[in-house]
PDB file of N, CA and C in Angstrom:
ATOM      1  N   UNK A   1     198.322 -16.763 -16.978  1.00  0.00           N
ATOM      2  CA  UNK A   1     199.427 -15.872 -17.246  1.00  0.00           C
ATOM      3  C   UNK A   1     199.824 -15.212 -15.926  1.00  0.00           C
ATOM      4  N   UNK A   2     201.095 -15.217 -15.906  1.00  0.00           N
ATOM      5  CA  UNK A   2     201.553 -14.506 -14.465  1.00  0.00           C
ATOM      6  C   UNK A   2     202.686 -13.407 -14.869  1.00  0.00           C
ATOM      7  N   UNK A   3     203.040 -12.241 -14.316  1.00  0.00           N
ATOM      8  CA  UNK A   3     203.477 -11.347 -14.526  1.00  0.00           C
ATOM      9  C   UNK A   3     205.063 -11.901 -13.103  1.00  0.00           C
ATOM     10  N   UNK A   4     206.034 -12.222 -14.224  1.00  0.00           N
ATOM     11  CA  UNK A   4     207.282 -12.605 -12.987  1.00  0.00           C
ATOM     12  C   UNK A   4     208.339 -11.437 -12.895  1.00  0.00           C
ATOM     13  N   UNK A   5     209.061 -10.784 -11.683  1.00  0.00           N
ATOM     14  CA  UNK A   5     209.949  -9.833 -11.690  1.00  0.00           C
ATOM     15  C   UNK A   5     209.601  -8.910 -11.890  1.00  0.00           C
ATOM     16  N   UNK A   6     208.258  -8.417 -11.702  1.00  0.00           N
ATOM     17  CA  UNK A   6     207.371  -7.335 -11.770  1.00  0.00           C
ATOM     18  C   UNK A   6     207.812  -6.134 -10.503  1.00  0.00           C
ATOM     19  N   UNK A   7     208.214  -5.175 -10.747  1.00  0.00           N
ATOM     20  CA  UNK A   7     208.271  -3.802  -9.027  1.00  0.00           C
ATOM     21  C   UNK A   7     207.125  -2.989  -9.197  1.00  0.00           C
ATOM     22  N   UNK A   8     206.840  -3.392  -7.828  1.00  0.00           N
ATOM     23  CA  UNK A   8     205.382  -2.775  -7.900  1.00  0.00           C
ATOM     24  C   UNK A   8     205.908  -1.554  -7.221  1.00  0.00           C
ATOM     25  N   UNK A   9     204.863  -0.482  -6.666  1.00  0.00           N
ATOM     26  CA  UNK A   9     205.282   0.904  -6.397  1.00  0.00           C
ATOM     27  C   UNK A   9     204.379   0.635  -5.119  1.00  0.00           C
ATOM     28  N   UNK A  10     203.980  -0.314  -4.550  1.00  0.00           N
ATOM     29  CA  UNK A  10     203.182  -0.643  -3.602  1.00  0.00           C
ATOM     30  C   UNK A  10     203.951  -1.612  -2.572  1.00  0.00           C
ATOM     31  N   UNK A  11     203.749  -0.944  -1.384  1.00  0.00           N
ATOM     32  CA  UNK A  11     204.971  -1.625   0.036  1.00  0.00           C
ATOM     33  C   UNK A  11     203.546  -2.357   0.787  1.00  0.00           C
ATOM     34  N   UNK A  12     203.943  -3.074   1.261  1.00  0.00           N
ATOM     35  CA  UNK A  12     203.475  -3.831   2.339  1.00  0.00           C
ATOM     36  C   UNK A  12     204.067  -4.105   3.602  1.00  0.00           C
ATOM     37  N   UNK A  13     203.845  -3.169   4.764  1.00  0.00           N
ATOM     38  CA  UNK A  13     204.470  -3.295   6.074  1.00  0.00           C
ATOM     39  C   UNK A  13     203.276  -3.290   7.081  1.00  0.00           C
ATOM     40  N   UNK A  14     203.933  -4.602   7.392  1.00  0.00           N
ATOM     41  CA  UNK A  14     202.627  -4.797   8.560  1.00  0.00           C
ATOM     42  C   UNK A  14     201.012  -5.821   8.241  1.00  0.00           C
ATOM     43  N   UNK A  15     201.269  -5.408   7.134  1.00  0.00           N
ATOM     44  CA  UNK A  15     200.145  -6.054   6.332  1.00  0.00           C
ATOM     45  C   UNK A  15     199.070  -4.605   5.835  1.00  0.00           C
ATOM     46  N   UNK A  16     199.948  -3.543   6.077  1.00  0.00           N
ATOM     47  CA  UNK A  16     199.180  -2.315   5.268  1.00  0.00           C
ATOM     48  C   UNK A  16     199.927  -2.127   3.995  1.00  0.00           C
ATOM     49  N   UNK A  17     198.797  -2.163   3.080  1.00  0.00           N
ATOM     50  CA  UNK A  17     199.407  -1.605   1.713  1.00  0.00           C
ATOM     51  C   UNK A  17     199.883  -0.124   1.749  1.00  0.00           C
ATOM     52  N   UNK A  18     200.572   0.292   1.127  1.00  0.00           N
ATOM     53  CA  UNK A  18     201.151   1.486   0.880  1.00  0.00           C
ATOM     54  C   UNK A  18     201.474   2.191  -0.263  1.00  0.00           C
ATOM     55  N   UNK A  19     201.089   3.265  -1.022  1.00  0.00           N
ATOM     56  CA  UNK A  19     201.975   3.530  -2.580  1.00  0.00           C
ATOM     57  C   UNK A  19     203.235   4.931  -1.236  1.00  0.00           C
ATOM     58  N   UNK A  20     203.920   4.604  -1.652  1.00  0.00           N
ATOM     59  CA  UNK A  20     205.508   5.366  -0.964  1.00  0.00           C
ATOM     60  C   UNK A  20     204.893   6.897  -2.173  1.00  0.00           C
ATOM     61  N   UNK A  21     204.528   6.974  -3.162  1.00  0.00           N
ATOM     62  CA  UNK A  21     204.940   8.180  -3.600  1.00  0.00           C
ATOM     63  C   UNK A  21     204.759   9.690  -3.064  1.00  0.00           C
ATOM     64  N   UNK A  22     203.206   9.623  -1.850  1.00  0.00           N
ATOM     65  CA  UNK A  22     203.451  10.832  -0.921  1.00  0.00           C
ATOM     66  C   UNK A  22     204.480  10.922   0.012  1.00  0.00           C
ATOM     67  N   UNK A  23     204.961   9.780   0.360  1.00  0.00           N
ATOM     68  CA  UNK A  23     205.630   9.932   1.393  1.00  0.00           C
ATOM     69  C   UNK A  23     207.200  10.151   0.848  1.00  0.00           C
ATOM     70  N   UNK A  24     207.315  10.202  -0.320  1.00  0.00           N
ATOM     71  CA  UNK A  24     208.887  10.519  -1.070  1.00  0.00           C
ATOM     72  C   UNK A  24     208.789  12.083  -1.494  1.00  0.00           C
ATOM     73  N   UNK A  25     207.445  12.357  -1.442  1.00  0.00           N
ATOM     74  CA  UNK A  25     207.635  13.980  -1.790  1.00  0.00           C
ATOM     75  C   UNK A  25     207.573  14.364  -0.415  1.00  0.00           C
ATOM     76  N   UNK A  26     206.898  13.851   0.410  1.00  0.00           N
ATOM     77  CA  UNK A  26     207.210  14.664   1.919  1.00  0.00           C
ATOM     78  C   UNK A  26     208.548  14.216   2.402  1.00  0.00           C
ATOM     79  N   UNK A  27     209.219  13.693   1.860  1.00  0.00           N
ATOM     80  CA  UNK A  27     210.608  13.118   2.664  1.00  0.00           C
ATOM     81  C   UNK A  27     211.693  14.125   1.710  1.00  0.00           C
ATOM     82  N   UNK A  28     211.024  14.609   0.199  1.00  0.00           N
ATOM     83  CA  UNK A  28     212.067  14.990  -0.567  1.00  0.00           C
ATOM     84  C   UNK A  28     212.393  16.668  -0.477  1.00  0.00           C
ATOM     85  N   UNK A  29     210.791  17.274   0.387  1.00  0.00           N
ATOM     86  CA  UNK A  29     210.631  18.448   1.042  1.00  0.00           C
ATOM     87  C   UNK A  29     211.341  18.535   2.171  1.00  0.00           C
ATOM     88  N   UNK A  30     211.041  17.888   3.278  1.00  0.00           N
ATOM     89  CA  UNK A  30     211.585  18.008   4.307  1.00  0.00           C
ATOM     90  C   UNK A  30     213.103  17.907   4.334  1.00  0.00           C
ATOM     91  N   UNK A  31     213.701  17.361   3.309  1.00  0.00           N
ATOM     92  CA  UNK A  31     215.054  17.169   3.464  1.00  0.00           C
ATOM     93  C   UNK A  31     216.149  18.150   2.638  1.00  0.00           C
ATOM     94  N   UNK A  32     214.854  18.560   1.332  1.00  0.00           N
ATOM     95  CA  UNK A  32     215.695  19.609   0.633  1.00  0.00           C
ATOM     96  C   UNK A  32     216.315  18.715  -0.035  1.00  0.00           C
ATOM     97  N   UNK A  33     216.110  17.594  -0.950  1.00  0.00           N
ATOM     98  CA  UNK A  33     216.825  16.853  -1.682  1.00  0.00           C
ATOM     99  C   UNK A  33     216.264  16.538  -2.901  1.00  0.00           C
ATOM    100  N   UNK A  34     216.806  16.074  -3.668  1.00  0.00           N
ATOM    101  CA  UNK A  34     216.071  16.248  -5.317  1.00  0.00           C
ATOM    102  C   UNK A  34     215.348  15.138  -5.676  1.00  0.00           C
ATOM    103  N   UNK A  35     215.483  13.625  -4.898  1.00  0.00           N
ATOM    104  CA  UNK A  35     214.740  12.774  -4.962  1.00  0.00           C
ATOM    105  C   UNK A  35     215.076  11.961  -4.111  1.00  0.00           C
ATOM    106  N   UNK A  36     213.915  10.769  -3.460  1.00  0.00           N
ATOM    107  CA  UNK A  36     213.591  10.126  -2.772  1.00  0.00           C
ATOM    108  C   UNK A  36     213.146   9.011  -3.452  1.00  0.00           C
ATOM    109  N   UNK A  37     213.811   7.578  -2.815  1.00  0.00           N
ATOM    110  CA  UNK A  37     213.135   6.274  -3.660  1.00  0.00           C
ATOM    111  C   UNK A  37     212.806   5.963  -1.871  1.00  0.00           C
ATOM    112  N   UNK A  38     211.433   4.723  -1.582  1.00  0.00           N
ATOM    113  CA  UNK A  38     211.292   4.255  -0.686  1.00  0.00           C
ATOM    114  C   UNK A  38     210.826   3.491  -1.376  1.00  0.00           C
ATOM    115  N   UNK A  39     211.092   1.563  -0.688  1.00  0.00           N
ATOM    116  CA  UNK A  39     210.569   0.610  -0.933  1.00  0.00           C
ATOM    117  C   UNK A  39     210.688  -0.211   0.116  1.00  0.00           C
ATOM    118  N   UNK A  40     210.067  -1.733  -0.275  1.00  0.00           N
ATOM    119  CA  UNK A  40     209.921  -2.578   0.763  1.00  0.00           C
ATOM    120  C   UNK A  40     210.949  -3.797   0.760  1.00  0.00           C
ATOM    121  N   UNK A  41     211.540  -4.338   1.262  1.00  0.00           N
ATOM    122  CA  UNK A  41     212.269  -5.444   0.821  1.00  0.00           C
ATOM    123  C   UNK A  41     212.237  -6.354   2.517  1.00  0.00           C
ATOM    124  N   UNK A  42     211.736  -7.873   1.613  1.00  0.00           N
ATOM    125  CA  UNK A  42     211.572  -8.807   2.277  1.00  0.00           C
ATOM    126  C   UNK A  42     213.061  -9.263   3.042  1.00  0.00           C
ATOM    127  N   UNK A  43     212.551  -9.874   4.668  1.00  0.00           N
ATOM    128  CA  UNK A  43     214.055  -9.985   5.134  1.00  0.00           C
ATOM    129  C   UNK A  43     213.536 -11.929   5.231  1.00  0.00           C
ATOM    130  N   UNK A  44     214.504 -12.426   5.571  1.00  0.00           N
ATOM    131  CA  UNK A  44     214.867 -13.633   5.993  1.00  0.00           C
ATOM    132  C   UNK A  44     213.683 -14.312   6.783  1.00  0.00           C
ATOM    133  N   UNK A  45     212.870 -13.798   7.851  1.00  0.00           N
ATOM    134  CA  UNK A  45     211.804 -14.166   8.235  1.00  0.00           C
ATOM    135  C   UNK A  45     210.551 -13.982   7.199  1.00  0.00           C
ATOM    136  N   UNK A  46     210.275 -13.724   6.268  1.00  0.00           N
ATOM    137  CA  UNK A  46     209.372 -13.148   5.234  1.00  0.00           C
ATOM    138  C   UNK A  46     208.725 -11.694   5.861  1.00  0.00           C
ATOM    139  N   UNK A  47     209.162 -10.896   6.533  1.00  0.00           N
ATOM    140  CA  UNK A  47     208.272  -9.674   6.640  1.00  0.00           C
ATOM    141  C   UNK A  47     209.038  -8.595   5.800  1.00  0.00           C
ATOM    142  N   UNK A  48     207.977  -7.514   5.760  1.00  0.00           N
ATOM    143  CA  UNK A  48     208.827  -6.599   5.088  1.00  0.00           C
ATOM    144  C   UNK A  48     208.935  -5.419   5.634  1.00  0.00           C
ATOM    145  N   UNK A  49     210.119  -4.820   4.999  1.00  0.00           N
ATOM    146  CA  UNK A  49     211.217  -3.657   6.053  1.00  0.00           C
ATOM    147  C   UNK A  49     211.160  -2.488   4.999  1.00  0.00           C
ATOM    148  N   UNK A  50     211.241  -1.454   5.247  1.00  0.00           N
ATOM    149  CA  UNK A  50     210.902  -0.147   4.801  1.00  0.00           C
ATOM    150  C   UNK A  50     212.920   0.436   4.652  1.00  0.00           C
ATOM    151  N   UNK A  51     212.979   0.927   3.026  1.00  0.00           N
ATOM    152  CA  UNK A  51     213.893   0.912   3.075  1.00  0.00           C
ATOM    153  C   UNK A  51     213.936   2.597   2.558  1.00  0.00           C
ATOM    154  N   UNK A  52     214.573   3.579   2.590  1.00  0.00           N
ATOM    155  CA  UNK A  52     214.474   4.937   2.319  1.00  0.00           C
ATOM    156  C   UNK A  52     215.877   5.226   1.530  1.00  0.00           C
ATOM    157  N   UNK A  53     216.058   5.806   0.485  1.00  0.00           N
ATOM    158  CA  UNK A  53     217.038   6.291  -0.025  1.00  0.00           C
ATOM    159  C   UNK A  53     216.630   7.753  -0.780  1.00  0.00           C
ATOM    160  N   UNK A  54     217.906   8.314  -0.178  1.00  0.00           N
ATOM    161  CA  UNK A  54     217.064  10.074  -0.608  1.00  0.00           C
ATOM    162  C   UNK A  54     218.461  10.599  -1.608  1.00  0.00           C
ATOM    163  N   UNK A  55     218.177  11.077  -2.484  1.00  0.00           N
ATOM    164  CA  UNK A  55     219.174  11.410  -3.660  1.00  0.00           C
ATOM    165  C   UNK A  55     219.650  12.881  -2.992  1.00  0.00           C
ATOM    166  N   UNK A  56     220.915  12.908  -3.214  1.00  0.00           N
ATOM    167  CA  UNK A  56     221.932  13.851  -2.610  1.00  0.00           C
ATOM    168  C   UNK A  56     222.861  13.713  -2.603  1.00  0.00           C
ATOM    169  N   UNK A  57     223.884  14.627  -3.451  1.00  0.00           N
ATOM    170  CA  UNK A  57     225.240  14.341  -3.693  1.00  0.00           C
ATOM    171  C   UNK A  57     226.345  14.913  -2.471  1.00  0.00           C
ATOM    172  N   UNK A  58     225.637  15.351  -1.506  1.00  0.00           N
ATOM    173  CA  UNK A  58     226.140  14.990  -0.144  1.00  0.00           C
ATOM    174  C   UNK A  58     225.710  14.514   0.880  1.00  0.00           C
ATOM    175  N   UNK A  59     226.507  14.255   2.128  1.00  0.00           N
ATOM    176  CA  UNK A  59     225.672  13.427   3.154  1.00  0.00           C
ATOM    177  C   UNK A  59     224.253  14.306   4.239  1.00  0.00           C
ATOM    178  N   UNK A  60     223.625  14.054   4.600  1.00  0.00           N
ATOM    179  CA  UNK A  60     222.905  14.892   5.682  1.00  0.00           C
ATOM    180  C   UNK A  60     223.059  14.611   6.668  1.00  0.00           C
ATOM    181  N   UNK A  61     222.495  15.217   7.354  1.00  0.00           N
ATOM    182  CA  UNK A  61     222.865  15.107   8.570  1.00  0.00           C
ATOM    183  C   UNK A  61     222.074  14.151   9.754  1.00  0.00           C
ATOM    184  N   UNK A  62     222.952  13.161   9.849  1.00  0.00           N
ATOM    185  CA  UNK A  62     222.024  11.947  10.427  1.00  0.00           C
ATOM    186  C   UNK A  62     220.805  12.650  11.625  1.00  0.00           C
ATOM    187  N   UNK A  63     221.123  12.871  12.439  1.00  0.00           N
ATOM    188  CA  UNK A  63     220.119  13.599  13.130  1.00  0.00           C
ATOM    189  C   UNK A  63     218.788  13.975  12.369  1.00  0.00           C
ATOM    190  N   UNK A  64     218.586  15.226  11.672  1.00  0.00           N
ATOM    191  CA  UNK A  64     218.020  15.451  11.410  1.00  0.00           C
ATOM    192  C   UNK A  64     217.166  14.437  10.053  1.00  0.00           C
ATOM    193  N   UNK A  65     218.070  14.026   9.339  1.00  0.00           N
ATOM    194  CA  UNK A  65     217.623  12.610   8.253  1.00  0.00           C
ATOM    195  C   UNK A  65     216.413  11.389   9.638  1.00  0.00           C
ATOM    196  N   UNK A  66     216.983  10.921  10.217  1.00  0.00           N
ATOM    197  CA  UNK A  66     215.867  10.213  11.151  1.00  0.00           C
ATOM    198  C   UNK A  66     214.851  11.028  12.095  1.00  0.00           C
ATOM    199  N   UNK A  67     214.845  11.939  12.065  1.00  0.00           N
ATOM    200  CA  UNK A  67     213.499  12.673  12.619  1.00  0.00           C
ATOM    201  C   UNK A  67     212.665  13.133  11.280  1.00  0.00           C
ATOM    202  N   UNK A  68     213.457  13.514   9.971  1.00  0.00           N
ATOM    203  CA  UNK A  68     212.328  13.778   8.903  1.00  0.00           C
ATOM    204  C   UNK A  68     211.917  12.323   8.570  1.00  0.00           C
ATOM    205  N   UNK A  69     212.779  11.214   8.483  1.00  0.00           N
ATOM    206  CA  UNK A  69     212.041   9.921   8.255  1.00  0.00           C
ATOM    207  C   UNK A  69     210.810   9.593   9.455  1.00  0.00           C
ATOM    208  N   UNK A  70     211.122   9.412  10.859  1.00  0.00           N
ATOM    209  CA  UNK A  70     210.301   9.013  11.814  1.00  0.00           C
ATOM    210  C   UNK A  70     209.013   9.775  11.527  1.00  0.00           C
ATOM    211  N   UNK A  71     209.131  11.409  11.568  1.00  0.00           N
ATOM    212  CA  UNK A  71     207.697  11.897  11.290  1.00  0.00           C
ATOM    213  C   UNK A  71     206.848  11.621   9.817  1.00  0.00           C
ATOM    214  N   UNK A  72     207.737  11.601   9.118  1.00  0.00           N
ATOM    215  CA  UNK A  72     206.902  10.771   8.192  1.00  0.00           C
ATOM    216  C   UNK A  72     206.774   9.633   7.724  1.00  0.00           C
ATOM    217  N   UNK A  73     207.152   8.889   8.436  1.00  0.00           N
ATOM    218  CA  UNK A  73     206.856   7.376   7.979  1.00  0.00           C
ATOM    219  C   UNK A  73     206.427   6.347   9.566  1.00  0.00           C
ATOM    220  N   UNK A  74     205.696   7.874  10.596  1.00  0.00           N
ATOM    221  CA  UNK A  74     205.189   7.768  11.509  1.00  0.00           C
ATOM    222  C   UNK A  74     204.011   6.174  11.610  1.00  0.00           C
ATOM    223  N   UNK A  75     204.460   5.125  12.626  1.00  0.00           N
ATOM    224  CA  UNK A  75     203.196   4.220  12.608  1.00  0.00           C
ATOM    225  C   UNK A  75     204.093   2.919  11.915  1.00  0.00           C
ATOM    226  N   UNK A  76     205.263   3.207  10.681  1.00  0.00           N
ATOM    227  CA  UNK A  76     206.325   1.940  10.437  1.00  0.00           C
ATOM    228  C   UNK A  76     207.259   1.570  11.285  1.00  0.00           C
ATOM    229  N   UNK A  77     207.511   0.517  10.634  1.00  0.00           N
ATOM    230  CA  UNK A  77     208.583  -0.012  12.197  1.00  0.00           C
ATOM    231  C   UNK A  77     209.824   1.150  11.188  1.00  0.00           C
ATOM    232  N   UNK A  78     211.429   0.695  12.332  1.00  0.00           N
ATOM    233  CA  UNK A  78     212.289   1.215  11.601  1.00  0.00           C
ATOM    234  C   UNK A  78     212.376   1.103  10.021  1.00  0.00           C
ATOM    235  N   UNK A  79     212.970   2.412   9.865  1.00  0.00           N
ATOM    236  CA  UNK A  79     213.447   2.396   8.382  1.00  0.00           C
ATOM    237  C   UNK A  79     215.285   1.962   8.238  1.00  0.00           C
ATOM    238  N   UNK A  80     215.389   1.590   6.821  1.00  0.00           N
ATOM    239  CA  UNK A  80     216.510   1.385   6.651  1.00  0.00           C
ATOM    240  C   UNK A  80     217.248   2.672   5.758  1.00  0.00           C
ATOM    241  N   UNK A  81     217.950   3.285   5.818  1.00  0.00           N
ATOM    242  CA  UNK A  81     218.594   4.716   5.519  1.00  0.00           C
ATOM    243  C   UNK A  81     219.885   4.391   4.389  1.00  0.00           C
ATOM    244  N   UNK A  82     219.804   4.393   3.419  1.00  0.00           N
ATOM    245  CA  UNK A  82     220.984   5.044   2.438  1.00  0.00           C
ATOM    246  C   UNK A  82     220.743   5.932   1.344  1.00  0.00           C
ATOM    247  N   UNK A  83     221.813   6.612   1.136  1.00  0.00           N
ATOM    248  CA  UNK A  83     221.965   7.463   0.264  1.00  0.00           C
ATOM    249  C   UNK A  83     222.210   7.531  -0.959  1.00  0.00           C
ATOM    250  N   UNK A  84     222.088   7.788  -2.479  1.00  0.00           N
ATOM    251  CA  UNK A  84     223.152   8.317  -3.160  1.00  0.00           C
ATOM    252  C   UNK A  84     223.213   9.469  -3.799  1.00  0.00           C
ATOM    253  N   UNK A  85     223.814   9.474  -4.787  1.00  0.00           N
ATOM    254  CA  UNK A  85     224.348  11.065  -5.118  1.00  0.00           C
ATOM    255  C   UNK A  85     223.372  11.777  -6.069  1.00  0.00           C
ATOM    256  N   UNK A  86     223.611  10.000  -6.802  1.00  0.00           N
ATOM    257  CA  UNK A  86     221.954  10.218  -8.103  1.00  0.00           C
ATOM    258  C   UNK A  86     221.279   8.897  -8.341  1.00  0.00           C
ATOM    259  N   UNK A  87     220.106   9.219  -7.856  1.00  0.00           N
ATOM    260  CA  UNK A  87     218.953   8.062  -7.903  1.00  0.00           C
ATOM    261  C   UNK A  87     219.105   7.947  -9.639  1.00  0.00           C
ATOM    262  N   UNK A  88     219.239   5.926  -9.979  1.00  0.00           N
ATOM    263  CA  UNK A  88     219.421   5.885 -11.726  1.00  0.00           C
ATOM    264  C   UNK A  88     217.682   6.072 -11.908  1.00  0.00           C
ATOM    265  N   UNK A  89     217.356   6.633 -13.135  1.00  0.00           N
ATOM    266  CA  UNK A  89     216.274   7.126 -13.831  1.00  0.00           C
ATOM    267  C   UNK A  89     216.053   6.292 -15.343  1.00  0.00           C
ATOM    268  N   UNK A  90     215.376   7.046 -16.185  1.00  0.00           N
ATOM    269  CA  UNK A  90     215.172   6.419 -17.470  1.00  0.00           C
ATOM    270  C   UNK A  90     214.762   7.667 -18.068  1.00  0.00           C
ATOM    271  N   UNK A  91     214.866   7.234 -19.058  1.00  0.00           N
ATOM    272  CA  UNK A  91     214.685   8.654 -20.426  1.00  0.00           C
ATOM    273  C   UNK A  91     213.632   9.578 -19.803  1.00  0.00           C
ATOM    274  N   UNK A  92     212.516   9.020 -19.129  1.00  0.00           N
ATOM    275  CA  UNK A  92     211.611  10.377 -18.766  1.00  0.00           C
ATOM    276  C   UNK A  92     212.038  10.422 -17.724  1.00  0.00           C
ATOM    277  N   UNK A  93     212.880  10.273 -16.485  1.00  0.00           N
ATOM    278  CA  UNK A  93     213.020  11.040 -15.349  1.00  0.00           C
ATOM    279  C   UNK A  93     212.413   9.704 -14.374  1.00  0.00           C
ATOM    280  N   UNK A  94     211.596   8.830 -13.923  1.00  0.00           N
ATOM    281  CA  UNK A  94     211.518   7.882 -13.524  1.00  0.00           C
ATOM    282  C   UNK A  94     212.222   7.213 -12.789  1.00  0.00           C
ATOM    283  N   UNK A  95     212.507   7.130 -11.244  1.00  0.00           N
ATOM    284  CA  UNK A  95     213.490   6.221 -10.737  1.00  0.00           C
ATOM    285  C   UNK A  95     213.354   5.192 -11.093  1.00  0.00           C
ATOM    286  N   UNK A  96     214.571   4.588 -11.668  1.00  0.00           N
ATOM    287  CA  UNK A  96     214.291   2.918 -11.570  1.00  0.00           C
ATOM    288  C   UNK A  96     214.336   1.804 -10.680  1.00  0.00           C
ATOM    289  N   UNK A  97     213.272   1.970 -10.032  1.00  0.00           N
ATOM    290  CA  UNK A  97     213.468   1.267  -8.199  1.00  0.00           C
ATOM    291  C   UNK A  97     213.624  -0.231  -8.529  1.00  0.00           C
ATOM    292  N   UNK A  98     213.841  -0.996  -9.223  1.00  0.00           N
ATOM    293  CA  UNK A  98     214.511  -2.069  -9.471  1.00  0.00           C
ATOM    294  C   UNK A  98     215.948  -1.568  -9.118  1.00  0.00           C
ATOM    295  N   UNK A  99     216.881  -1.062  -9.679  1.00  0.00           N
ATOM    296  CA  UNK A  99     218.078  -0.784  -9.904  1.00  0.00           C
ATOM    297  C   UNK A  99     218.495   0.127  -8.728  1.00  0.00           C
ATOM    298  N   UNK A 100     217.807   0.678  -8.005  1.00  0.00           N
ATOM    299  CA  UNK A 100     218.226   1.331  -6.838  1.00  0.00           C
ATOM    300  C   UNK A 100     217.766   0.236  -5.540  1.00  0.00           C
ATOM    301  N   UNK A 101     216.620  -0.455  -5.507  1.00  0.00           N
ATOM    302  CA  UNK A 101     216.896  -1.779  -4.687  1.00  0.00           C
ATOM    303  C   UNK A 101     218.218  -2.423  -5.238  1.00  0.00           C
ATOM    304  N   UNK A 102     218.592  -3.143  -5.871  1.00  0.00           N
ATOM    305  CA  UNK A 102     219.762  -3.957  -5.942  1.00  0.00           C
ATOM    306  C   UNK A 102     220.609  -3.562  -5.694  1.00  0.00           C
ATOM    307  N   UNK A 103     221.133  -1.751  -5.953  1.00  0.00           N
ATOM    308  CA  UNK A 103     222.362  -0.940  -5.803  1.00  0.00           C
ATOM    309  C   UNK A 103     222.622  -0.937  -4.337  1.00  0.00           C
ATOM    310  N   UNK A 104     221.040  -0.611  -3.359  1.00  0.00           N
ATOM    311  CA  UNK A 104     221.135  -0.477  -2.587  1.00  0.00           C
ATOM    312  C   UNK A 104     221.205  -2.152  -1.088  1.00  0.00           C
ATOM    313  N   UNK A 105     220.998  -2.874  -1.885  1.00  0.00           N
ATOM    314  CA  UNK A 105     221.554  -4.485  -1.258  1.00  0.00           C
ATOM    315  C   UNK A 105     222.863  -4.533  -1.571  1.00  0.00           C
ATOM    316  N   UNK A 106     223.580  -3.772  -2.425  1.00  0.00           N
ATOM    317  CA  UNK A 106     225.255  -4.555  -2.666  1.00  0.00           C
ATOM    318  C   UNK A 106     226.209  -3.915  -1.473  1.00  0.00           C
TER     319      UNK A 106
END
C-alpha cells in the first residue's frame, strides 16, 4: 500500500529534514502577520527550494520581509517570497498547504 498525493509538513533542503512549523511562528512574530505557510517544492534539477508565504492583506516591506526570513531560516539556501491576503484554511483553521502551493505556482 502506498499513500499517493500525500503533503507532508516535512521540507527537505539540503538533505536536512525539517517540520517548517517553528519557523512559521517565528516568521509570523517577527513580521506581525496572522499566518505563515512555508514549504518545499522540487525544481527542475530535483532539489528542493524553500518557499515562504506570509498571510497579510497588505504588502511588507521588502527590506525588512528578507532579513526576518534570512534570520530565520538562517543555514537555507534562498527563499522564495509571496504573499497573500488570506492563507485558504479548512473548517478548523488549518492551512491548506496543498492549495497554497498550487496558488502559489500559478
Amino acid at each position: 500500500m502506498a499513500l499517493m498525493g500525500r503533503v507532508t509538513d516535512v521540507i527537505n533542503i539540503l538533505g536536512q529534514k525539517i517540520s517548517p512549523a517553528s519557523y512559521e511562528d517565528e516568521l509570523r512574530e517577527r513580521l506581525a502577520v496572522t499566518g505563515v505557510c512555508i514549504f518545499g517544492r522540487q525544481t527542475g534539477e530535483g532539489d528542493e527550494e524553500v518557499h515562504v508565504v506570509p498571510e497579510t492583506p497588505k504588502p511588507l516591506v521588502e527590506a525588512a520581509l528578507a532579513t526576518a526570513v534570512r534570520q530565520t531560516l538562517a543555514g537555507f539556501p534562498k527563499a522564495h517570497i509571496d504573499w497573500f491576503a488570506t492563507l485558504p484554511r479548512n473548517a478548523n483553521g488549518k492551512v491548506l498547504r496543498l492549495e497554497v502551493q498550487r496558488a502559489a505556482g500559478a
